[in-house]
Structures are given as structure tokens and as C-alpha cells.
Protein backbone atom coordinates (compact mmCIF):
# COMPACT_ATOMS: atom_id res chain seq x y z
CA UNK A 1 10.92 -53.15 105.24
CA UNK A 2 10.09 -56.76 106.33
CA UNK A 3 10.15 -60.15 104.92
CA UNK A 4 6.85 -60.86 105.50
CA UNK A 5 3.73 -59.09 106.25
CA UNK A 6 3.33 -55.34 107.41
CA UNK A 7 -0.18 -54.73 109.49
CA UNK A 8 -0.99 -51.32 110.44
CA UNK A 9 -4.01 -51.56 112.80
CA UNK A 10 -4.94 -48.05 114.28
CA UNK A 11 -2.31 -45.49 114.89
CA UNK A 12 -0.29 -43.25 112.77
CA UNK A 13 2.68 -44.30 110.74
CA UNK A 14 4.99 -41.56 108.83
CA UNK A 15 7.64 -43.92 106.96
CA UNK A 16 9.97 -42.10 104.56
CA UNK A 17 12.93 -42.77 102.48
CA UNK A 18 14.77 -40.60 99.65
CA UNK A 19 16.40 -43.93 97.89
CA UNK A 20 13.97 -46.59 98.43
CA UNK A 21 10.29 -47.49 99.42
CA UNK A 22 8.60 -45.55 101.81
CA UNK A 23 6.90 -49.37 103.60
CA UNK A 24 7.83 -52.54 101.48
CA UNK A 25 7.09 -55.82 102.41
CA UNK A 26 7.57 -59.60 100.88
CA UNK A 27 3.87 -60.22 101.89
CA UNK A 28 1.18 -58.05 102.65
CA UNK A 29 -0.01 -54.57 103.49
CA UNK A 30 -2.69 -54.01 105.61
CA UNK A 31 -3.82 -50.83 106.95
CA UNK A 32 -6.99 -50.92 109.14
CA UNK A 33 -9.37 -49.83 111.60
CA UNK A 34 -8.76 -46.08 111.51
CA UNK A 35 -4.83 -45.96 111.00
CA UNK A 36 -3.30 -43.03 109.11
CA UNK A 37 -0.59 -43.81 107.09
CA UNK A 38 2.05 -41.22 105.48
CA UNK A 39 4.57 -42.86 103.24
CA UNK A 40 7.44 -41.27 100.95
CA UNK A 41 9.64 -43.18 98.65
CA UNK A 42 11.66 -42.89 95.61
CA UNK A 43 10.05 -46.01 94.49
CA UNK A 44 6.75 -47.08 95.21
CA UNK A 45 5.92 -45.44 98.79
CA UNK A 46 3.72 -49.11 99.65
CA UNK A 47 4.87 -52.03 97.92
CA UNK A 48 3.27 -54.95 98.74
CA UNK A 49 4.94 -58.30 97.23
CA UNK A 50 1.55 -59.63 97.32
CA UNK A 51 -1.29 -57.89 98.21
CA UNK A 52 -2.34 -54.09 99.53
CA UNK A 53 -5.15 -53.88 101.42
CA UNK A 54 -6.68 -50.41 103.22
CA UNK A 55 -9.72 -50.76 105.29
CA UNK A 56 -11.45 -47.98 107.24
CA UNK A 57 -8.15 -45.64 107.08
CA UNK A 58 -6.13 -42.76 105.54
CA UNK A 59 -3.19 -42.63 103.72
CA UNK A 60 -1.18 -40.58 101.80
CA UNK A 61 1.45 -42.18 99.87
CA UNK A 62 3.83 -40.52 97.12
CA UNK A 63 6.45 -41.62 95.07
CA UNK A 64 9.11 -39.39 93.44
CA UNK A 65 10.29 -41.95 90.14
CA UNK A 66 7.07 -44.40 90.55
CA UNK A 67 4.09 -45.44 90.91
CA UNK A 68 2.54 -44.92 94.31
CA UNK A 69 0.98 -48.03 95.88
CA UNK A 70 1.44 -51.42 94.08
CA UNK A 71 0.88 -54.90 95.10
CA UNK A 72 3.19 -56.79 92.39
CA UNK A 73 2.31 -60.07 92.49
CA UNK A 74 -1.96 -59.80 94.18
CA UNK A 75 -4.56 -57.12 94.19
CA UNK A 76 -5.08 -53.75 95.63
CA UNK A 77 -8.21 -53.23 98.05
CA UNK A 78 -9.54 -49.79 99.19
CA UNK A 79 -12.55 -49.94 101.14
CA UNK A 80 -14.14 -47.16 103.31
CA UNK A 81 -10.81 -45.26 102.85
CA UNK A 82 -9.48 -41.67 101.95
CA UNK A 83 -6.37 -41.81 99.97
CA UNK A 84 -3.89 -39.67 97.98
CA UNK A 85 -1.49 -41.59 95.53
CA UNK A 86 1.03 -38.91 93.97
CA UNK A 87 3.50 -40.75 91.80
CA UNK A 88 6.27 -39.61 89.14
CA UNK A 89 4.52 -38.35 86.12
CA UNK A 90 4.58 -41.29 83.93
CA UNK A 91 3.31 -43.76 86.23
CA UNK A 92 0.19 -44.72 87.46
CA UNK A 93 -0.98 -43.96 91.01
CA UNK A 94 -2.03 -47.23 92.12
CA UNK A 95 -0.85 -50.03 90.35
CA UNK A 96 -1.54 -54.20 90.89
CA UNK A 97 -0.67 -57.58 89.60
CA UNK A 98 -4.12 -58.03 89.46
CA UNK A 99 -7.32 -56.61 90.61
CA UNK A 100 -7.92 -53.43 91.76
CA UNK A 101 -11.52 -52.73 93.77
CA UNK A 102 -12.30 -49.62 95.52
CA UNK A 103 -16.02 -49.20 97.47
CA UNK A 104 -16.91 -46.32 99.38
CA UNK A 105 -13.83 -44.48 99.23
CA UNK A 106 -12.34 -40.93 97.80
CA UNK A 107 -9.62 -41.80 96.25
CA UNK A 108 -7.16 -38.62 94.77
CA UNK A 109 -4.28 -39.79 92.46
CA UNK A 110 -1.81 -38.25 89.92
CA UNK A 111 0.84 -39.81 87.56
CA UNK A 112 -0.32 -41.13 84.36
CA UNK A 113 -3.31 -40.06 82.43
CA UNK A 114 -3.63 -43.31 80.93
């Protein structure tokens, strides 16, 4: 959890909590060139205050009561990316204040049918 931006650039990064948000921060998310990410939260595993961007990576990212990945106040950008979003039933898997734009990734998610 930080007050400002999170940048995962290559690497692995396994963040988990049972109470809270698996990576949150008051800025951005960015997960890049090749990093695999595995996040676990009660609320949203990635929660981006502003915007959630994943470039070139993997991640896995589920939430037990919400959705998985949501960028509250920007947009959510997947590019040339493999994720799984698994979020409580009712919610969606990938969520944004605004846009949401995917390209050349395979994107599995579960939550709302909506």
C-alpha cells in the first residue's frame, strides 16, 4: 500500500491480504516488461486510485467480496498481457472510472454476468 504510485517492472510479486487489498495505491499501477503479478484481497486485489495499467505481463488477481482490478478514479489498460480477474460473485472482474481497452491480450474473468 503506498501513497503514490506502485511500478512493477520485471520480477514476480505475490501480495496478499485476508482484510484488505491485495496492492493499493493513491496513484498508479503499472505492471510491465514481463513481471508476474499474484495478488489476493478481500477487496479489490489491485486498486489503483487512478489508473491500472499492465503491459507485456501476467497477473492473476482475485478478490473474495469485490471486484478484482479497478482503477477508481482513471482507466484500466491491458496490452500484450495474460490475466485472470476472479472477483466475489456479484461484481465485475475488472472495473474503471473510465475506460477500459484491452489489445492483444487473453483476458479470463469471473464475477458478474452483467
Amino acid at each position: 500500500s503506498t501513497w503514490d504510485n506502485v511500478k512493477v517492472s520485471g520480477g514476480t510479486l505475490e501480495a496478499i491480504s485476508k482484510n484488505n487489498n491485495g496492492v493499493y495505491a493513491d496513484g498508479d499501477i503499472i505492471i510491465e516488461n514481463g513481471a508476474d503479478v499474484v495478488a489476493r484481497g478481500y477487496y479489490p486485489a489491485l486498486f489503483a486510485n487512478v489508473n491500472l495499467t499492465v503491459s507485456g505481463s501476467t497477473v492473476s488477481a482475485t478478490a473474495e467480496g469485490d471486484v478484482a482490478m479497478y482503477a477508481r478514479n482513471g482507466n484500466v489498460d491491458i496490452e500484450n498481457s495474460t490475466i485472470k480477474a476472479t472477483s466475489a460473485e456479484d461484481c465485475d472482474g475488472i472495473a474503471s472510472g473510465n475506460n477500459l481497452t484491452v489489445s492483444g491480450s487473453w483476458i479470463e474473468s469471473s464475477g458478474n454476468d452483467d
